[in-house]
Each structure stands twice: as C-alpha cells, then as structure tokens.
N, C-alpha and C. Protein backbone atom coordinates (compact mmCIF):
# COMPACT_ATOMS: atom_id res chain seq x y z
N UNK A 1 -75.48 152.87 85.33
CA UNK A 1 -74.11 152.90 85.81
C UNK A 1 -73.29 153.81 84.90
N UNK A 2 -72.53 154.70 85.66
CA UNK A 2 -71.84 155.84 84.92
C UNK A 2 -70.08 155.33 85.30
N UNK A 3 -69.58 155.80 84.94
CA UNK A 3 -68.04 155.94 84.93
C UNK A 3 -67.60 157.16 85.64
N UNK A 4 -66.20 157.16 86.29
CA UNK A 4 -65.99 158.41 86.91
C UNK A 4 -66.41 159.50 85.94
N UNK A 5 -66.29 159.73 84.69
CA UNK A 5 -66.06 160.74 83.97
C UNK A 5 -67.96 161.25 83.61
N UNK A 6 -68.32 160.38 83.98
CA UNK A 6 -69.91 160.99 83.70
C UNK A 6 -70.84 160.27 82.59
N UNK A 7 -69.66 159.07 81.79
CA UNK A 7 -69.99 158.59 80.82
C UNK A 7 -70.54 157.18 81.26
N UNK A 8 -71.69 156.85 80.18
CA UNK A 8 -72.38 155.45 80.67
C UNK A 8 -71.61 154.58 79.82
N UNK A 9 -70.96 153.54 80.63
CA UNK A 9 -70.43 152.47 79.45
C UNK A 9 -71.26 151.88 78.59
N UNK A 10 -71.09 151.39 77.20
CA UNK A 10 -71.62 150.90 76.36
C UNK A 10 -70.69 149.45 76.09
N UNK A 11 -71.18 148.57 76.84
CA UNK A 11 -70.28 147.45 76.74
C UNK A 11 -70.62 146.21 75.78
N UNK A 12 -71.12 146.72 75.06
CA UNK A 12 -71.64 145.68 73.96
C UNK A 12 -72.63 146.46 72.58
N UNK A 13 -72.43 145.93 71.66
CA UNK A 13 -73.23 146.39 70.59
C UNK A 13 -74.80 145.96 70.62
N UNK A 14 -75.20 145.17 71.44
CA UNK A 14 -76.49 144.78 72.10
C UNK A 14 -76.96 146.44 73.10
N UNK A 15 -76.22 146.74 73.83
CA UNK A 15 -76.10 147.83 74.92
C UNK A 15 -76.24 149.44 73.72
N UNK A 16 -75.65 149.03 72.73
CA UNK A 16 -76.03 150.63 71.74
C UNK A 16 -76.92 150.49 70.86
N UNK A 17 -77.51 149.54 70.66
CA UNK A 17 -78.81 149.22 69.84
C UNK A 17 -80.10 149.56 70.64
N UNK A 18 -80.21 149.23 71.99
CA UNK A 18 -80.93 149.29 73.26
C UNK A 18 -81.11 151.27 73.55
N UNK A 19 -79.79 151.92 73.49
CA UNK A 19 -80.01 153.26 73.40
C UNK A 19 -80.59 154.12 72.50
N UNK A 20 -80.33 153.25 71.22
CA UNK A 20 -80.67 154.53 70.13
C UNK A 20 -82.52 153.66 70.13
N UNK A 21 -83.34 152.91 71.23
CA UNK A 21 -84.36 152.91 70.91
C UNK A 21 -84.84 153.93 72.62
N UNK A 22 -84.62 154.70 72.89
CA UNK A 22 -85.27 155.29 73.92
C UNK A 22 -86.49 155.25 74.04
N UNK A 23 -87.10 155.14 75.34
CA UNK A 23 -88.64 154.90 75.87
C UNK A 23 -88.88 156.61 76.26
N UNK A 24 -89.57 157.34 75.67
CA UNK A 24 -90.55 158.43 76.25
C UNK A 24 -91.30 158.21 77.12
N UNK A 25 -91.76 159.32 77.56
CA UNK A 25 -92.94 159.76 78.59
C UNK A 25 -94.18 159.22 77.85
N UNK A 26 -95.31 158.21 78.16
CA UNK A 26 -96.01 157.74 77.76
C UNK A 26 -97.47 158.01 78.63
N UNK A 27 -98.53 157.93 78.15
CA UNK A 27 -99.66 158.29 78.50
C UNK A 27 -99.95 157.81 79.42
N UNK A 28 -99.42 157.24 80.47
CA UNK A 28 -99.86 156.31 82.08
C UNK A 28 -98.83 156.81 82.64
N UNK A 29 -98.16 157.80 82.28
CA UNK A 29 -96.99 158.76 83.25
C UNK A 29 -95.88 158.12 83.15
N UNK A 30 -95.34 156.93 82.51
CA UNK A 30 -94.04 156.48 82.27
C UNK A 30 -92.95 157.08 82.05
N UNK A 31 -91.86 157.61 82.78
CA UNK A 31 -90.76 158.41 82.19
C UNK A 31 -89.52 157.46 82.41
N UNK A 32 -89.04 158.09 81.35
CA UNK A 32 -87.70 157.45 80.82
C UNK A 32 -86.22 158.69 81.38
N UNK A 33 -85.05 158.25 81.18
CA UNK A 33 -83.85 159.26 81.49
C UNK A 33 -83.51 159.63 79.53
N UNK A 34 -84.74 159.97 78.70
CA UNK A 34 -84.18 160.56 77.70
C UNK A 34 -83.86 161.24 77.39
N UNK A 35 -82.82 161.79 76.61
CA UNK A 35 -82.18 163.01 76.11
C UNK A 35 -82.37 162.73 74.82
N UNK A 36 -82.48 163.74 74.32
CA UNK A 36 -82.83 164.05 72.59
C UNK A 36 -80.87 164.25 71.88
N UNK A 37 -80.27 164.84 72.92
CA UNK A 37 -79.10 164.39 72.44
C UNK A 37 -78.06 163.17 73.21
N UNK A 38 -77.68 162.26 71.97
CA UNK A 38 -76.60 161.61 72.88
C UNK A 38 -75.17 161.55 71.70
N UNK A 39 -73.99 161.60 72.48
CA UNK A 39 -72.68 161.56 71.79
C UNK A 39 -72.17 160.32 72.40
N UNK A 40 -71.89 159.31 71.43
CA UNK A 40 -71.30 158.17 72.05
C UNK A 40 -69.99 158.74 71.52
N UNK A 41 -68.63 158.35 72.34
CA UNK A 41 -67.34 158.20 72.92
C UNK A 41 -66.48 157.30 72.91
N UNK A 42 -66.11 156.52 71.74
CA UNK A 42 -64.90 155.28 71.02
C UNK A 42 -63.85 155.83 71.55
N UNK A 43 -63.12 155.15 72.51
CA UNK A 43 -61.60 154.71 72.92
C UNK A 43 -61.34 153.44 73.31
N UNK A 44 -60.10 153.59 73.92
CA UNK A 44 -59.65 152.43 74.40
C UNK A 44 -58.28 152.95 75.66
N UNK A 45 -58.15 151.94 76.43
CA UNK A 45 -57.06 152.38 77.56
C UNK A 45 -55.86 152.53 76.87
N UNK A 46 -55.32 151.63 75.85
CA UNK A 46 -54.02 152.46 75.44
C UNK A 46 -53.76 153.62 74.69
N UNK A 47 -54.51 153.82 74.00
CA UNK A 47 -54.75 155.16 72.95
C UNK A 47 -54.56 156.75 74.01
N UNK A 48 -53.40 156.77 73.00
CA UNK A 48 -52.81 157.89 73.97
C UNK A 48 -53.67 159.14 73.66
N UNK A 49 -53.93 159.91 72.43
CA UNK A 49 -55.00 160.71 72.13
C UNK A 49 -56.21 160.73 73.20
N UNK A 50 -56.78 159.85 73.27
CA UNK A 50 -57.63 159.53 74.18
C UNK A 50 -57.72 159.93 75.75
N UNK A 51 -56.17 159.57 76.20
CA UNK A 51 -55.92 159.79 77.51
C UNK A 51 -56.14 161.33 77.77
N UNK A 52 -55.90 162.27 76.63
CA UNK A 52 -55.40 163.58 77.23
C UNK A 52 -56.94 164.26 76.55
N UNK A 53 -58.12 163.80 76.22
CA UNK A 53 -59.13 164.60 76.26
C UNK A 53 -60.02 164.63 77.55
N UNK A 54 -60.09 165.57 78.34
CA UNK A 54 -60.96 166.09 79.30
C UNK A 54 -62.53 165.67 79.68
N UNK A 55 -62.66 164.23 79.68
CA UNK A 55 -63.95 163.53 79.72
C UNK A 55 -64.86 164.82 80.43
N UNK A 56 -64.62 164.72 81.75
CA UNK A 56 -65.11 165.45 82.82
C UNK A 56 -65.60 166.86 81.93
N UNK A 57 -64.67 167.67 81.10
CA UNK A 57 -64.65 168.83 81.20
C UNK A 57 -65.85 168.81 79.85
N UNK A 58 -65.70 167.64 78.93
CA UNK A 58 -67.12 167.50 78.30
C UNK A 58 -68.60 167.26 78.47
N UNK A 59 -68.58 166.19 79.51
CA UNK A 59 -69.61 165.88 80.27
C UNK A 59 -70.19 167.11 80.89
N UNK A 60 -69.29 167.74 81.42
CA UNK A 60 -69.73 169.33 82.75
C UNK A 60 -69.99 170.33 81.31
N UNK A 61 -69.27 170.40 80.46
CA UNK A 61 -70.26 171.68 79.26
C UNK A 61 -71.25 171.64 78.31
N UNK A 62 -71.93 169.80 78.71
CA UNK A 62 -72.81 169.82 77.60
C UNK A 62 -73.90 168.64 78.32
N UNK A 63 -74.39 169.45 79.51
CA UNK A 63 -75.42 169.14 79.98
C UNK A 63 -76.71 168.51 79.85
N UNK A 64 -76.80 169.04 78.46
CA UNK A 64 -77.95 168.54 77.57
C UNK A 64 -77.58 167.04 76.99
N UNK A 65 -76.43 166.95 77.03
CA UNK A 65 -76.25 165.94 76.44
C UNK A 65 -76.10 164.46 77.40
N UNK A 66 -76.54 163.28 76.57
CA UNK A 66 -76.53 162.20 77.52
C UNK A 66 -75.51 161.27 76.90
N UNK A 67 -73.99 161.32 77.59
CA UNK A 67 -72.84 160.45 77.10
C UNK A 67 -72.70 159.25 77.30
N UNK A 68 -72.26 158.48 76.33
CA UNK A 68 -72.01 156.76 76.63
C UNK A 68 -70.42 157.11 75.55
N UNK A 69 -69.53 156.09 76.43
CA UNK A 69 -68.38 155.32 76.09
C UNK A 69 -67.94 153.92 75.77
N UNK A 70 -67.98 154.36 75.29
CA UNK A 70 -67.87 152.68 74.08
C UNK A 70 -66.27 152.06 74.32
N UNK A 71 -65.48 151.40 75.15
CA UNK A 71 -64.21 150.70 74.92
C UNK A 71 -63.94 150.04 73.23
N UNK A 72 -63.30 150.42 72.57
CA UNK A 72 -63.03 149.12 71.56
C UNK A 72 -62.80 148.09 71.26
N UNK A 73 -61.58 147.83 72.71
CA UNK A 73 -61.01 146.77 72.56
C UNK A 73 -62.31 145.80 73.10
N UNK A 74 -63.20 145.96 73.92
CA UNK A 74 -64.84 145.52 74.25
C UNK A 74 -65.65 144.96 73.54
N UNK A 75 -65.51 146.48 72.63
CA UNK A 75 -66.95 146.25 72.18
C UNK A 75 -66.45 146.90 70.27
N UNK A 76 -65.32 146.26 69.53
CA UNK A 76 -64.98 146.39 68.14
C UNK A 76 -66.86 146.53 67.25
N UNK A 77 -67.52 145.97 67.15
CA UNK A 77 -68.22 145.41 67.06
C UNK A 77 -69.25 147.26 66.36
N UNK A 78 -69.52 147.26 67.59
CA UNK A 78 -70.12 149.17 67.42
C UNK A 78 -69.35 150.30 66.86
N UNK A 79 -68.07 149.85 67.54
CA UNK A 79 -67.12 150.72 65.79
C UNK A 79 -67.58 150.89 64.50
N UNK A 80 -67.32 149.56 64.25
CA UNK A 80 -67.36 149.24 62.60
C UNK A 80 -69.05 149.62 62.05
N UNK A 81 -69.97 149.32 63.04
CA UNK A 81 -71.29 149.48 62.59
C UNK A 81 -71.65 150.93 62.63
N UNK A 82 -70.89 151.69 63.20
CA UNK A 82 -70.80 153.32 63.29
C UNK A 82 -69.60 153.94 61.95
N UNK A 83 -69.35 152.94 61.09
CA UNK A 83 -68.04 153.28 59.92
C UNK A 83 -66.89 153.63 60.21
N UNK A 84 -66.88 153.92 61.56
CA UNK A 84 -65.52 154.07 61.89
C UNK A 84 -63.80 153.69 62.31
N UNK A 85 -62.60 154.23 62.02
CA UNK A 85 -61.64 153.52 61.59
C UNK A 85 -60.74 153.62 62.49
N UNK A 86 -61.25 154.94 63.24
CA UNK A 86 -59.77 155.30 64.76
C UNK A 86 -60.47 155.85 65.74
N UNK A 87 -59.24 155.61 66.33
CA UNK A 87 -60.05 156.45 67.90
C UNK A 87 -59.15 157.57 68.14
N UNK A 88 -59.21 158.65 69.11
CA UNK A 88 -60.90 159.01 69.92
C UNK A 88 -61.76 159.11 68.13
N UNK A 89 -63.21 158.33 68.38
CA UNK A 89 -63.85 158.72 67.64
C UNK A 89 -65.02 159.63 68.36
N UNK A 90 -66.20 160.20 67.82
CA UNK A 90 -67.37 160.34 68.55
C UNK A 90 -68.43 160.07 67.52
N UNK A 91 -69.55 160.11 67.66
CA UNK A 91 -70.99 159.93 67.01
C UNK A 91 -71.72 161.21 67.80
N UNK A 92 -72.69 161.59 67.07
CA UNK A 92 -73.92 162.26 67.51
C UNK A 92 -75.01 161.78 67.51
N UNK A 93 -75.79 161.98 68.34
CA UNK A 93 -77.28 160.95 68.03
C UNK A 93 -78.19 162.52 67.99
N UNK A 94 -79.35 162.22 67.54
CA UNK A 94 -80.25 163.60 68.33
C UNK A 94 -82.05 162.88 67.93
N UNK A 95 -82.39 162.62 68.98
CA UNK A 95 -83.59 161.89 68.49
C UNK A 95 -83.54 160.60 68.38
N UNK A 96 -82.77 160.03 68.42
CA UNK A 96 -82.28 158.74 67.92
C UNK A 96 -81.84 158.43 66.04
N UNK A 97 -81.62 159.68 65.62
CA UNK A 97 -80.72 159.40 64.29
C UNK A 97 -79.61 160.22 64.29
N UNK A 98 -78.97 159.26 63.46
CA UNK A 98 -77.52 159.67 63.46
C UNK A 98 -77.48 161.13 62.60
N UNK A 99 -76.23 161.99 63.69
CA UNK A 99 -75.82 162.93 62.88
C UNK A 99 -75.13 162.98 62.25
N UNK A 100 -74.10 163.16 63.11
CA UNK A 100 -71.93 162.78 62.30
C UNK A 100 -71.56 162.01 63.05
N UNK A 101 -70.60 161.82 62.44
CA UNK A 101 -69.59 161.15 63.09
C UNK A 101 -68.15 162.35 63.46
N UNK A 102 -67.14 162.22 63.92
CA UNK A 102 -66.21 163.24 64.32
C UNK A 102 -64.89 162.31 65.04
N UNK A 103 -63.69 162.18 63.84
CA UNK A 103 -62.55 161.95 64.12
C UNK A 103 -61.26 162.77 64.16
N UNK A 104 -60.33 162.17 64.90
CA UNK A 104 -58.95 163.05 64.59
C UNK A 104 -59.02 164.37 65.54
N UNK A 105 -59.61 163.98 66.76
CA UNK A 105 -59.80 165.64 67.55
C UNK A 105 -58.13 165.63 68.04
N UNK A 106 -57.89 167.09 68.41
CA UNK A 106 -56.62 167.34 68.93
C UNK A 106 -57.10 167.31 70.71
N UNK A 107 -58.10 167.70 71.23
CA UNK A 107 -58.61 168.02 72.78
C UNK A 107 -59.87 168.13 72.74
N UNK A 108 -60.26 168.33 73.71
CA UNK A 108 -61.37 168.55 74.00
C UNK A 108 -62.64 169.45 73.49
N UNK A 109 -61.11 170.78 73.42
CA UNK A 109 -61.80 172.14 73.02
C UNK A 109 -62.32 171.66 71.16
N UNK A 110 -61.82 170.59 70.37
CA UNK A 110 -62.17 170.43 69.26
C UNK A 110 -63.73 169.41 69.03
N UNK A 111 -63.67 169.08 70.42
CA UNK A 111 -65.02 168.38 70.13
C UNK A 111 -66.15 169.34 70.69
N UNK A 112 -66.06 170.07 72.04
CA UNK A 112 -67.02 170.99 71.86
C UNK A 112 -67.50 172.21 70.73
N UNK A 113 -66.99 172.19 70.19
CA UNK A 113 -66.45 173.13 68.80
C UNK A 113 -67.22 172.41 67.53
N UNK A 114 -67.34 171.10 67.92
CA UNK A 114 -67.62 170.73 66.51
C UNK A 114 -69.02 170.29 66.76
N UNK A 115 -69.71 170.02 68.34
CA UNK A 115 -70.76 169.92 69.06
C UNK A 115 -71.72 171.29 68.61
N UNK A 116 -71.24 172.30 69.17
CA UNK A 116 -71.64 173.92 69.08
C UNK A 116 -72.18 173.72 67.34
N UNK A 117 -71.26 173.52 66.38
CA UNK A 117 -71.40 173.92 65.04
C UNK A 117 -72.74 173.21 64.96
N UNK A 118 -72.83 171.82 65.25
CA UNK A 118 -74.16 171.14 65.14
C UNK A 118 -75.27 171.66 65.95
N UNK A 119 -75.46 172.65 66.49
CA UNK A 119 -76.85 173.45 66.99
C UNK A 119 -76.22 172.49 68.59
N UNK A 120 -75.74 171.63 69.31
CA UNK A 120 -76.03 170.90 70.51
C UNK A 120 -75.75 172.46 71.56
N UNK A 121 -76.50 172.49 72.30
CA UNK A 121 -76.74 173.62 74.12
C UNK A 121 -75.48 173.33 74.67
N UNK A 122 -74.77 174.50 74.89
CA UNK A 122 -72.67 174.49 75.40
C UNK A 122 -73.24 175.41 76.95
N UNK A 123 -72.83 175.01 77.99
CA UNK A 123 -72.84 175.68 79.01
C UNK A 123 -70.79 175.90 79.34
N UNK A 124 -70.91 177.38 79.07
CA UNK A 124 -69.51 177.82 79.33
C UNK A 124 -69.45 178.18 80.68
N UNK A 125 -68.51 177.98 81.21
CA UNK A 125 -67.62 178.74 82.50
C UNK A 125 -66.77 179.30 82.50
C-alpha cells in the first residue's frame, strides 16, 4: 500500500525493522520488490516545512529509489531510533545500512541534491 505521493507508509517501528530486512531473489525463483536504495520520509500533518516539499516530484526523480513515510505523530518511536530531532527529516538506506541521515531541507530541490551527492540514480526532466 502506497500513498498518493508514491510513498509506502511506515506505520509502526515493527513496519521499519521488517524493511531494512529485505528478502532477495532466492534460488527456487523467489522475488521480492527490493531496491538496494530506500529513503525513509519523517513528517507529520501539521509541520508546515513538510507541507511545501514536492513528495510526487521526489518519488518521479528517483526511480531507483524505494520510498516509505514515516508519520511521527504515529510512529515517534522510529524517529528517535533513527537519532533524529525534527522534521522533514530523511534517512538513506542502501543495502539495508544506514547512510545519513538529512535535516533542515528548504524544498525538495535540497533533498535531491543531497541524494545526487550520495552516488543515488536522479532521472531529470
């Protein structure tokens, strides 16, 4: 289950423990929906910062990537176990270990920007 914006909710800290163990393609043909990259996505509905970054326009330039959104007011819980203190936050995963973390964006254009610097595949239009 995705969200309008393309993002899979992460509604529990049970639900992001479950992701960072992804199932591969296994020798009896088993395939999984893995991506080697994932950026989880800390907000919340009142957080005004939040409101004005371009979900859509992240989701559509980074293809490669497989997004989950984390609510706070939800799911506090995966915050704190990710060190983090505000929102919008983001995480990087790649493989299933952590890269960065990435707070304090002004838009959108600052998180693809800071995606790019980390080697992640940018499809421009």
């Amino acid at each position: 289950m995705s969200d309008p914006n393309g993002m899979t909710p992460l509604p529990s800290h049970e639900a992001f423990e479950a992701m960072l163990r992804p199932r591969r393609p296994t020798q009896d043909g088993f395939f999984d929906t893995y991506s080697p990259w994932v950026v989880v996505y800390f907000s919340a509905p009142w957080c005004g910062p939040c409101k004005r970054l371009d979900k859509k326009d992240l989701v559509h330039s980074t293809p490669s990537v497989k997004w989950y959104a984390c609510n706070v007011d939800n799911n506090p819980t995966t915050l704190q176990y990710c060190s983090l203190r505000s929102i919008p936050s983001f995480v990087l995963i790649k493989d299933g270990t952590f890269v960065e973390t990435k707070s304090s964006v002004a838009d959108s254009n600052d998180v693809i920007e800071w995606l790019v610097s980390k080697g992640v595949p940018i499809t421009y239009e």
